[in-house]
Every structure is written in C-alpha cells, then in structure tokens.
C-alpha atoms as a PDB file:
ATOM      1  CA  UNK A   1      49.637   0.081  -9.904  1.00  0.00           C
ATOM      2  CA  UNK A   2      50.844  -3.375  -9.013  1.00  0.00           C
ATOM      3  CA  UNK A   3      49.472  -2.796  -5.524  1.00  0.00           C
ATOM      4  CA  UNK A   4      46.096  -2.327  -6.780  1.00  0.00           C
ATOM      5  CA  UNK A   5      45.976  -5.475  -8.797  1.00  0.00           C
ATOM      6  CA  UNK A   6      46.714  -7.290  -6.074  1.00  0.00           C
ATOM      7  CA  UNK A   7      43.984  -5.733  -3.808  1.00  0.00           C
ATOM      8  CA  UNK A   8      41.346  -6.061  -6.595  1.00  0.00           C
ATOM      9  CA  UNK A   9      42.408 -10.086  -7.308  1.00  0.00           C
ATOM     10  CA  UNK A  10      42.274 -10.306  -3.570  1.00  0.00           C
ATOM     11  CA  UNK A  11      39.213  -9.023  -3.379  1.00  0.00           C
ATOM     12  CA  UNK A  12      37.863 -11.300  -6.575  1.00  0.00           C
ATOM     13  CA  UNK A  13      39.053 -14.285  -4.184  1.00  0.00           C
ATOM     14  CA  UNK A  14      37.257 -13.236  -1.389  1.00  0.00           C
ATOM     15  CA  UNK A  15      34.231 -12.669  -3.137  1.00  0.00           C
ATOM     16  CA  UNK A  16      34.758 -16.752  -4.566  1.00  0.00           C
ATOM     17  CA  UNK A  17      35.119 -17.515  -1.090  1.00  0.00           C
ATOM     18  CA  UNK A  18      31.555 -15.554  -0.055  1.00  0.00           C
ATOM     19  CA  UNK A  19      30.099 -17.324  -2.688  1.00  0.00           C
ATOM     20  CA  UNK A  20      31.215 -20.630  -1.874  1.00  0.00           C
ATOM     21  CA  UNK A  21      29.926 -20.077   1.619  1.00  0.00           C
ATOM     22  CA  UNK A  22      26.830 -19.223   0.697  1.00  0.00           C
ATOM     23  CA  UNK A  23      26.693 -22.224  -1.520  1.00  0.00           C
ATOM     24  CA  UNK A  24      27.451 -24.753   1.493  1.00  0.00           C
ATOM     25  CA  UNK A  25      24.601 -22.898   3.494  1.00  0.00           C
ATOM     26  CA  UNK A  26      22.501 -23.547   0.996  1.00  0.00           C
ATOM     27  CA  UNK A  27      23.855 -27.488   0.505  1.00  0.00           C
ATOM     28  CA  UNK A  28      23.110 -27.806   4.271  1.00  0.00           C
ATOM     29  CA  UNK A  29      20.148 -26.683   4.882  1.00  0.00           C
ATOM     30  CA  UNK A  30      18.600 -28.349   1.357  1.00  0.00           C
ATOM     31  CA  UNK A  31      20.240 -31.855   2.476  1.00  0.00           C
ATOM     32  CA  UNK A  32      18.412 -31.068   6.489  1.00  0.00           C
ATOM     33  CA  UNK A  33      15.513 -30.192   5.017  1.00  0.00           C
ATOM     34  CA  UNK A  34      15.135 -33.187   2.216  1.00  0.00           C
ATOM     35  CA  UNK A  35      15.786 -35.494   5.358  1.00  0.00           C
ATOM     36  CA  UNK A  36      13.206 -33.821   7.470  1.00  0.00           C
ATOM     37  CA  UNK A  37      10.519 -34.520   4.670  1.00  0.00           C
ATOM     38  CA  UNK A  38      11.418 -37.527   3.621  1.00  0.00           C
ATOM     39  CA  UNK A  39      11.388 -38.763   7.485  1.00  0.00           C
ATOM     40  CA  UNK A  40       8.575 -37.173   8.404  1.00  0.00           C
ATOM     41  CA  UNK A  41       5.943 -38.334   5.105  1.00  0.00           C
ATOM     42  CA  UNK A  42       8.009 -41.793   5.042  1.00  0.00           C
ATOM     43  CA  UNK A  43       6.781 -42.711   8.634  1.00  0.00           C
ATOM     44  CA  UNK A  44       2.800 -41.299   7.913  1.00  0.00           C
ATOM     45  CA  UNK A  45       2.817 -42.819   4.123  1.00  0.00           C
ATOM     46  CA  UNK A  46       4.443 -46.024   4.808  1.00  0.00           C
ATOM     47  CA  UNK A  47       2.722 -46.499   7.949  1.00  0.00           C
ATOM     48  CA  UNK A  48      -0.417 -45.586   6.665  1.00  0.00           C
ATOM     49  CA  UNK A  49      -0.154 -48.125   3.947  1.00  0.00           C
ATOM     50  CA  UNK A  50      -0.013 -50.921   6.129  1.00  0.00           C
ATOM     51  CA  UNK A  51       3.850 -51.340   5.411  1.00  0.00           C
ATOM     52  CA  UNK A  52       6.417 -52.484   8.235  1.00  0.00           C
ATOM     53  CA  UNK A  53       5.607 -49.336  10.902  1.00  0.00           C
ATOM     54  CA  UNK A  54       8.602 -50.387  13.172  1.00  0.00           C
ATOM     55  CA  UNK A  55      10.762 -50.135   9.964  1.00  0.00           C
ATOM     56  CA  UNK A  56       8.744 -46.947   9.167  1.00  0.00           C
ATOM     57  CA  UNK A  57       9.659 -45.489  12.587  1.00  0.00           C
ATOM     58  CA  UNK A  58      13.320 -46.265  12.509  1.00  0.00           C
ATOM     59  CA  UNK A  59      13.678 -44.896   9.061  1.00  0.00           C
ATOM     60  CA  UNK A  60      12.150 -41.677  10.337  1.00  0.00           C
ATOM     61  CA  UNK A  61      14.000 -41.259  13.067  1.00  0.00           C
ATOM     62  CA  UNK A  62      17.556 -41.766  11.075  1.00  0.00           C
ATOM     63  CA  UNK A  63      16.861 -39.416   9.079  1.00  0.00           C
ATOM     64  CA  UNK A  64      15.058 -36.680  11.353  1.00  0.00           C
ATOM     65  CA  UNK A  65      18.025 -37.105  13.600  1.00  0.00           C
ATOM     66  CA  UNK A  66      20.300 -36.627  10.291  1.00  0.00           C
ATOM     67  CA  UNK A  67      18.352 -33.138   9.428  1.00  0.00           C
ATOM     68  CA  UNK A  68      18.698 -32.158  12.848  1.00  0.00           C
ATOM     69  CA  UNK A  69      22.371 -33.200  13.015  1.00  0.00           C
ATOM     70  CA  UNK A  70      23.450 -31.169   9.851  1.00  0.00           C
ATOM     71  CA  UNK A  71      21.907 -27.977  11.233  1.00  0.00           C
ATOM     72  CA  UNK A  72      23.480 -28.487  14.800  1.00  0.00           C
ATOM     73  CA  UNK A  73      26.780 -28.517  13.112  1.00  0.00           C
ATOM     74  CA  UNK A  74      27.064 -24.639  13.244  1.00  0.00           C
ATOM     75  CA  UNK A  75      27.033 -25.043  17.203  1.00  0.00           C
ATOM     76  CA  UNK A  76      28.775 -28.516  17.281  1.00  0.00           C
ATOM     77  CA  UNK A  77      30.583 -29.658  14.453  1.00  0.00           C
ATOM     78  CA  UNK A  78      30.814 -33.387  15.691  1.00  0.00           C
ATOM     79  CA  UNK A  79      27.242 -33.242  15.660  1.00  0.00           C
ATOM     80  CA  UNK A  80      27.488 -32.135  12.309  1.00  0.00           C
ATOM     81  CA  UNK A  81      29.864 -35.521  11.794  1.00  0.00           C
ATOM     82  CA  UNK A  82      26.869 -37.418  13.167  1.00  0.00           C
ATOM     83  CA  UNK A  83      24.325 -36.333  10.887  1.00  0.00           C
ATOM     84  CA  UNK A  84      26.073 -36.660   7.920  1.00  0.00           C
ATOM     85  CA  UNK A  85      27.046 -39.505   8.610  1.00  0.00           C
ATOM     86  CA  UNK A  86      23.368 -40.630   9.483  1.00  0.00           C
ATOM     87  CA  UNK A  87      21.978 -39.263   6.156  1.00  0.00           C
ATOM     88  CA  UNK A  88      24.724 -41.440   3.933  1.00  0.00           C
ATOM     89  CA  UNK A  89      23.196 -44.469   6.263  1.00  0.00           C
ATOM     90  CA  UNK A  90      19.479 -43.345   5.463  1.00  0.00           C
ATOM     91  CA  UNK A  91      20.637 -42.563   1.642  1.00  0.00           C
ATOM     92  CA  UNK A  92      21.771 -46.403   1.856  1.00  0.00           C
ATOM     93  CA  UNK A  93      18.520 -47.441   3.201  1.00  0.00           C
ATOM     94  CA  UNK A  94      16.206 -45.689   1.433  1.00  0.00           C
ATOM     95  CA  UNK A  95      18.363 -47.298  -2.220  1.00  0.00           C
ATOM     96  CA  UNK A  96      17.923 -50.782  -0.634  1.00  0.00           C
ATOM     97  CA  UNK A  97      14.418 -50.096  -0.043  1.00  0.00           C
ATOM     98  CA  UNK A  98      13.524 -48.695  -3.300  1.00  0.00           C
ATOM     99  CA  UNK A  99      15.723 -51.810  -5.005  1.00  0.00           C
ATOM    100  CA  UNK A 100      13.756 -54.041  -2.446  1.00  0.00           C
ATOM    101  CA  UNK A 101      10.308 -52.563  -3.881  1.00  0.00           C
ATOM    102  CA  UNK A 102      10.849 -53.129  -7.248  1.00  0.00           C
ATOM    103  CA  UNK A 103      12.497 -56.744  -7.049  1.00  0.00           C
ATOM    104  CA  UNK A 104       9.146 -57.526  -5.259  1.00  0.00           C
ATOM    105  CA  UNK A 105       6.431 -55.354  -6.658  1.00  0.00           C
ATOM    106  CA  UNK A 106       7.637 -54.812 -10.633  1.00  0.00           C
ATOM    107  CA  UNK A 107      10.120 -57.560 -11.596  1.00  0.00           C
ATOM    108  CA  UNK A 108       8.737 -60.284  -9.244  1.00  0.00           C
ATOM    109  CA  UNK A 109      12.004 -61.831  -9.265  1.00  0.00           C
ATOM    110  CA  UNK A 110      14.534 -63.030  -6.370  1.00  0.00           C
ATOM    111  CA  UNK A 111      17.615 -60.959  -8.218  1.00  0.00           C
ATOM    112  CA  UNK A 112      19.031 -58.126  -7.127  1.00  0.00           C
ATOM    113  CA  UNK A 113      20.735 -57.573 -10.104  1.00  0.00           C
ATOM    114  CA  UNK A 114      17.233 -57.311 -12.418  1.00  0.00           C
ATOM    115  CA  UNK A 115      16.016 -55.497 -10.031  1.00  0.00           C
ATOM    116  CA  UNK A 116      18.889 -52.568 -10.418  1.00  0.00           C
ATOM    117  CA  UNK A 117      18.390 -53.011 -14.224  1.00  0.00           C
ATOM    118  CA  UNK A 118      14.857 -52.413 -14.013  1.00  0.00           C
ATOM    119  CA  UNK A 119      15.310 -49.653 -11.167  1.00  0.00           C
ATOM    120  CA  UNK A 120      17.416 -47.781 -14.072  1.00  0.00           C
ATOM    121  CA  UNK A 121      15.647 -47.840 -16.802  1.00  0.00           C
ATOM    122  CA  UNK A 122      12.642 -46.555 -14.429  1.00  0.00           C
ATOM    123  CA  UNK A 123      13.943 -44.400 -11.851  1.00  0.00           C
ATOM    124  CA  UNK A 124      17.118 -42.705 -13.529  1.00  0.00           C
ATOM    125  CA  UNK A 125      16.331 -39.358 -12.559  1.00  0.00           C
ATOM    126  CA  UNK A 126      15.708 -40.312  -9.260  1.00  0.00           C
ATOM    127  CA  UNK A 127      18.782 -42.415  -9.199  1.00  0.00           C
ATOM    128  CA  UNK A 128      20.325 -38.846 -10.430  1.00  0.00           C
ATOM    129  CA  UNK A 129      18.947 -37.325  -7.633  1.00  0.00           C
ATOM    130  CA  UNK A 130      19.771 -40.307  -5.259  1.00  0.00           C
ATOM    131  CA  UNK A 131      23.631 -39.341  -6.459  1.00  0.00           C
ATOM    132  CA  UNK A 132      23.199 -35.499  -5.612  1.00  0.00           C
ATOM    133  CA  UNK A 133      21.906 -36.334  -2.231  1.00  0.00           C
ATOM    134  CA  UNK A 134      25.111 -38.776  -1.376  1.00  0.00           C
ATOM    135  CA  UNK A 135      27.750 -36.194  -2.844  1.00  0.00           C
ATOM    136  CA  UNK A 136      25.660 -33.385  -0.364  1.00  0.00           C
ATOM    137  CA  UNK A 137      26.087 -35.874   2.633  1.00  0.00           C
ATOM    138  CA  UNK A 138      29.734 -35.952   1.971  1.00  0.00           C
ATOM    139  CA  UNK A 139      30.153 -32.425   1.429  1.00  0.00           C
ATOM    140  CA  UNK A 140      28.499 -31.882   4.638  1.00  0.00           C
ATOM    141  CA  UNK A 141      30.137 -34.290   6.123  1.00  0.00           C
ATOM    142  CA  UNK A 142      33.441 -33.049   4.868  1.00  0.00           C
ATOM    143  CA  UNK A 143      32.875 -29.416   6.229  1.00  0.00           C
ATOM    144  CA  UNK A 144      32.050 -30.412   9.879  1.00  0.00           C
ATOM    145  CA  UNK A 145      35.012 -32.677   9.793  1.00  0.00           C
ATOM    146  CA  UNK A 146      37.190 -29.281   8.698  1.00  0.00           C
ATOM    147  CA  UNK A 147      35.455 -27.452  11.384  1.00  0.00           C
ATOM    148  CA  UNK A 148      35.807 -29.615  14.125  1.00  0.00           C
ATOM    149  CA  UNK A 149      39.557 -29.867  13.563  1.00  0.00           C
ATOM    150  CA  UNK A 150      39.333 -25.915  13.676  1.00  0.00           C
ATOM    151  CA  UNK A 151      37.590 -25.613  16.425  1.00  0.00           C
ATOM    152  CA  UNK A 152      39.977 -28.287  18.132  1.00  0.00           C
ATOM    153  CA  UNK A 153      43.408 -26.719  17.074  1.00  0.00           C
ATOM    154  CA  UNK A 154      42.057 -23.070  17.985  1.00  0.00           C
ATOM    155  CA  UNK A 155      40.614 -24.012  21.357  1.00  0.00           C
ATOM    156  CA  UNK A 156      43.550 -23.998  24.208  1.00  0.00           C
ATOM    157  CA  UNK A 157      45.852 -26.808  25.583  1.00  0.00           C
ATOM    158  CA  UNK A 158      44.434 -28.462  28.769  1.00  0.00           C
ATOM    159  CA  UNK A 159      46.681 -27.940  31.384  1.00  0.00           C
END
C-alpha cells in the first residue's frame, strides 16, 4: 500500500512538472510574439507618424531580434540568453519612451519625476502589463541560462 502512494504522489509531481512546462512554452512564445508585434507596428506607426525613423528602426530591430532570440533558445540556449536579455533592454526602452512622451506631450514639463506621476495615474494597467512583460523576460531568461548549463555539463570533455 505504501508503494502505491508513492507511485501516485510521484505521478501528481510529474504531472506539476508537465504543467509547468507547458506554462513556460506558453511564457515564451507570448513574450516572442508581444516583441514581434510591438517591433514590427512600432517601426510602421512611429515611422509613419513622422517620429525619429532611425530610432524607429533600431527599436524594431531589438526587439524582432529579441522574439527571434527567445524562440531559438530550444536549438541554442545562449541564443535564448541573448534574446532575453534583448527584450529586458527593449522593455527599458520602450518605459523611457513612453515616460519621454508624456513629459513632452501631456505634462509639458522638464521632470522626470511628474512625468512618472502622471504616467501612473494614466497608464497603470499598462504599467501592470509593462511589469508582466519584465518578470517574462527574466523567466525566459532564467530558463535558457538553466539550459545552457545543461547542455554544457551533459555535453563531453574536450580532449
């Protein structure tokens, strides 16, 4: 009887572990796909509205190379490394940029810091969402770091 507990908690943890799985895959992919948009309309809707292009460009390409990074990783964990590494950078930027818009467009002021007031009491679900994207980025980033070690300690000694 004791046996059989065993097996069945066993089995409950392996099920957890499915499930977690499952859950990264789906963390990934979201995070690639997010970047992929948000590259992709940022350098036609920026550019289109007569904004900084170059900046536009660069902005896209961070983060397209971030998307494209994250889903590499199942191949190439280091390049999974790289792209979540480049989406925290384009996370970064796009905060700046959004803090940058409203100290210039909204508040009309030279502070940062009314700026970030303002940008809270007007964008707190986004800033919500700004927070999910970061803690995916490090997740991701997190995994491919544990992989890459795997892959590493499992592959064999030069000789």
């Amino acid at each position: 009887m004791l046996k059989c507990d065993k097996f069945s908690q066993m089995e409950k943890f392996l099920k957890f572990l499915k499930t977690e799985s499952i859950g990264g895959h789906v963390i990934r992919f979201s995070l690639a796909g997010l970047l992929l948009f948000g590259g992709f309309t940022k350098l036609i809707l920026v550019g289109a509205l007569g904004h900084n292009l170059l900046g536009a460009i660069v902005i896209a390409a961070i983060e397209t190379l971030a998307a494209f990074g994250l889903i590499i990783h199942y191949k190439r964990p280091e390049m999974g490394l790289a792209g979540a590494a480049l989406a925290i950078l384009a996370i970064i930027i796009r905060i700046i940029y959004s803090l940058n818009y409203v100290k210039e467009s909204l508040t009309q002021t030279d502070s940062f810091l009314s700026a970030f007031a303002t940008f809270l009491g007007l964008y707190n679900n986004g800033l919500f969402h700004i927070i999910l994207l970061i803690g995916a980025a490090i997740y991701c980033m997190g995994n491919s770091y544990k992989n890459y070690f795997r892959n590493r300690l499992t592959q064999p000694w030069p000789h």
